[in-house]
C-alpha atoms as a PDB file:
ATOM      1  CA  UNK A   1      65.164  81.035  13.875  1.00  0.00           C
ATOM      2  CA  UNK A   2      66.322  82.870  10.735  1.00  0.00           C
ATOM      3  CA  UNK A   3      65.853  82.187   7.398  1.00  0.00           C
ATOM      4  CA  UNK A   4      68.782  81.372   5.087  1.00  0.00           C
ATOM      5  CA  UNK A   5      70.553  83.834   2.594  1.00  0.00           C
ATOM      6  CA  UNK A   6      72.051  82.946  -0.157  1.00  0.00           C
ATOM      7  CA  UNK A   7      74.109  85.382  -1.612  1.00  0.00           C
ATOM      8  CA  UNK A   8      76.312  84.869  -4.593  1.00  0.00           C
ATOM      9  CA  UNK A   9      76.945  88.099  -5.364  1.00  0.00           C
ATOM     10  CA  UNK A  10      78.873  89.528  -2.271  1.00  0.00           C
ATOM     11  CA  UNK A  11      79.902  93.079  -3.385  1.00  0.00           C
ATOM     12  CA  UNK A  12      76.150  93.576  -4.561  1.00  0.00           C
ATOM     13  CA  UNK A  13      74.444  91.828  -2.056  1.00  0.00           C
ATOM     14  CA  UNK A  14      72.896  89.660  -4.893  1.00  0.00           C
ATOM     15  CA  UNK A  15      71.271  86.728  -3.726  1.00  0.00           C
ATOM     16  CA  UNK A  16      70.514  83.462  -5.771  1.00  0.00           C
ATOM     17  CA  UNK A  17      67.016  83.568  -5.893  1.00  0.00           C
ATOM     18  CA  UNK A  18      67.187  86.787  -7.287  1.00  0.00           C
ATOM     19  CA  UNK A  19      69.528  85.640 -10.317  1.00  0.00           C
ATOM     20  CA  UNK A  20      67.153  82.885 -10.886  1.00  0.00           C
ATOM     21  CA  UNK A  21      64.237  84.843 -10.908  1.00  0.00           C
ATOM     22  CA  UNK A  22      65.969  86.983 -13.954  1.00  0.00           C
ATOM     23  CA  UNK A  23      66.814  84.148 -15.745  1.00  0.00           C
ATOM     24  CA  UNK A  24      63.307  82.513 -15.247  1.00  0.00           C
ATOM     25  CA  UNK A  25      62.229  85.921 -17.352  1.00  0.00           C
ATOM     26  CA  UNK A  26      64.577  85.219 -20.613  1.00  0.00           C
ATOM     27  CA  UNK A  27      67.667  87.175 -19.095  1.00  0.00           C
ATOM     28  CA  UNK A  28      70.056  84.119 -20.174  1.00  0.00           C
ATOM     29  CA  UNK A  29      73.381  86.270 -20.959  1.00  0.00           C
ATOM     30  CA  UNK A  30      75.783  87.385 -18.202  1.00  0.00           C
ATOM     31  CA  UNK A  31      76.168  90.806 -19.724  1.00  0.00           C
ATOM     32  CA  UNK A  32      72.268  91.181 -19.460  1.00  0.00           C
ATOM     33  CA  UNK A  33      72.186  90.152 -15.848  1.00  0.00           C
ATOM     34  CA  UNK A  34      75.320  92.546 -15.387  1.00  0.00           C
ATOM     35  CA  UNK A  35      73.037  95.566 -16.473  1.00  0.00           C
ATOM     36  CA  UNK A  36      70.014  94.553 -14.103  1.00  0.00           C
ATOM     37  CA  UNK A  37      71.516  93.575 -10.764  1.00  0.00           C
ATOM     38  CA  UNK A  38      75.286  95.123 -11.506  1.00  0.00           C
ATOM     39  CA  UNK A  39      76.960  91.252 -11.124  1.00  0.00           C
ATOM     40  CA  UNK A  40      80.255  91.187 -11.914  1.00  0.00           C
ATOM     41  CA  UNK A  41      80.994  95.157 -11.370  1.00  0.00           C
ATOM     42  CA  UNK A  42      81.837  95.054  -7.892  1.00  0.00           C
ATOM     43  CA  UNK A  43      85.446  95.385  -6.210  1.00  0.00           C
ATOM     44  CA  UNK A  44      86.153  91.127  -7.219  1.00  0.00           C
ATOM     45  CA  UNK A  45      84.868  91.628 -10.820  1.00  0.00           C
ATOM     46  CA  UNK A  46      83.268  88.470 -10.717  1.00  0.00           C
ATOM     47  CA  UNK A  47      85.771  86.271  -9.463  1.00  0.00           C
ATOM     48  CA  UNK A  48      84.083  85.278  -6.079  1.00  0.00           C
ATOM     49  CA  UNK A  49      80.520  85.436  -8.508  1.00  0.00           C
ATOM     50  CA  UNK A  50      81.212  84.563 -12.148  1.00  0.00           C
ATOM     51  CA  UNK A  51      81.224  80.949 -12.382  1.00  0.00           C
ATOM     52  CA  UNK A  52      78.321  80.491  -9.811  1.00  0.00           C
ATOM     53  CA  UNK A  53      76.218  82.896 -12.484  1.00  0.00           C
ATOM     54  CA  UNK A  54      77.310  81.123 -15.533  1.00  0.00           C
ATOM     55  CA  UNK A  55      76.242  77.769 -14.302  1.00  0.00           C
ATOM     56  CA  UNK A  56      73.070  79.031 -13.099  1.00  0.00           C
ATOM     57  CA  UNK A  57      73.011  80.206 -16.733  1.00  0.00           C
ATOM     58  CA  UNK A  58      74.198  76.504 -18.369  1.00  0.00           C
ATOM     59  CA  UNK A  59      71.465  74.747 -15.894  1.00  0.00           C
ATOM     60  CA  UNK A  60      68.448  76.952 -16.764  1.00  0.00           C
ATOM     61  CA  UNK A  61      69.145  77.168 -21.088  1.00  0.00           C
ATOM     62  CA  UNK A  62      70.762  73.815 -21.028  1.00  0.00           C
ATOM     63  CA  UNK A  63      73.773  74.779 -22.734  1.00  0.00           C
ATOM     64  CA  UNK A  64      77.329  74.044 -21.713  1.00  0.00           C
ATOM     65  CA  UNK A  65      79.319  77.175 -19.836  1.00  0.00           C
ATOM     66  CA  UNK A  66      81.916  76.382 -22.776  1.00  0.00           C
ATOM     67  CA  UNK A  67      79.320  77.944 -25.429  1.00  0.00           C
ATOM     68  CA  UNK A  68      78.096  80.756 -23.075  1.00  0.00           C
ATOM     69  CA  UNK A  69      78.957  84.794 -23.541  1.00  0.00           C
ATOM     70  CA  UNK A  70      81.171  84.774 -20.261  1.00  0.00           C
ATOM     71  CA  UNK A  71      81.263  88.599 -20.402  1.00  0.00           C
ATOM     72  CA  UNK A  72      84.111  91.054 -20.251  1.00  0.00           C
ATOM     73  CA  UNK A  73      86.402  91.157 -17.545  1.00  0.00           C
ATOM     74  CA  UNK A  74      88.099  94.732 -18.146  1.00  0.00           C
ATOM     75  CA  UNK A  75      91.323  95.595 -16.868  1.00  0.00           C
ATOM     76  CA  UNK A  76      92.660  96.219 -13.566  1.00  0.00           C
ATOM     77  CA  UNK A  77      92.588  92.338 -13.267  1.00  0.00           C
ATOM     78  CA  UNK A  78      93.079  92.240  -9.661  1.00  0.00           C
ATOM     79  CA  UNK A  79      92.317  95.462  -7.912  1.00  0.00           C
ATOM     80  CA  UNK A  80      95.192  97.931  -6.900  1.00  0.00           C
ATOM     81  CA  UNK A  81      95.217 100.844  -4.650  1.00  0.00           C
ATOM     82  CA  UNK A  82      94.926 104.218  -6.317  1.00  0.00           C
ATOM     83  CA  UNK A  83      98.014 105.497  -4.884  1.00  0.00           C
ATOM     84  CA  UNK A  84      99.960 103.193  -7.087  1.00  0.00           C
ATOM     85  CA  UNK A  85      98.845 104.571 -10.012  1.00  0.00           C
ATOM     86  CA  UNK A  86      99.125 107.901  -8.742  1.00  0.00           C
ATOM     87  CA  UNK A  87     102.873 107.345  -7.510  1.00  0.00           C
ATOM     88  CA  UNK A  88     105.308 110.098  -9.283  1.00  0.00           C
ATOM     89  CA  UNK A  89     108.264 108.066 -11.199  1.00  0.00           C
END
């Protein structure tokens, strides 16, 4: 029988316990978790991760998602392949 994952993180392989061990420490701001376990930075930028993080965040500190740092989500937006960019007008 094998034992349950859960990851949240798919692009880092993060899984929740490991988030919640973090926060457990004091690390109760996105862009601090981002620097430890590289959330967020992946190929999705947070979008399959994000809001699972923040209200991991809200639970443990008690504040509302609404008044936490929800980090910076820096531009591409959605990824794009390379040879777009590299296309010759």
């Amino acid at each position: 029988m094998s034992e349950k994952v859960n990851i949240i993180c798919r692009c880092e392989e993060i899984q929740i316990e490991e988030i919640r061990h973090w926060i457990n420490k004091g690390y109760t701001n996105l862009e601090e978790l981002k620097r430890i376990l590289r959330i967020t930075m992946g190929p999705c930028q947070g979008r399959g991760c994000r809001d699972i993080i923040l209200r991991e965040i809200s639970m443990a500190t008690g504040k509302p998602i609404s008044e936490l740092n929800t980090g910076v989500i820096r531009p591409p937006v959605k990824p794009i392949k390379f040879s777009l960019l590299a296309e010759d007008n």
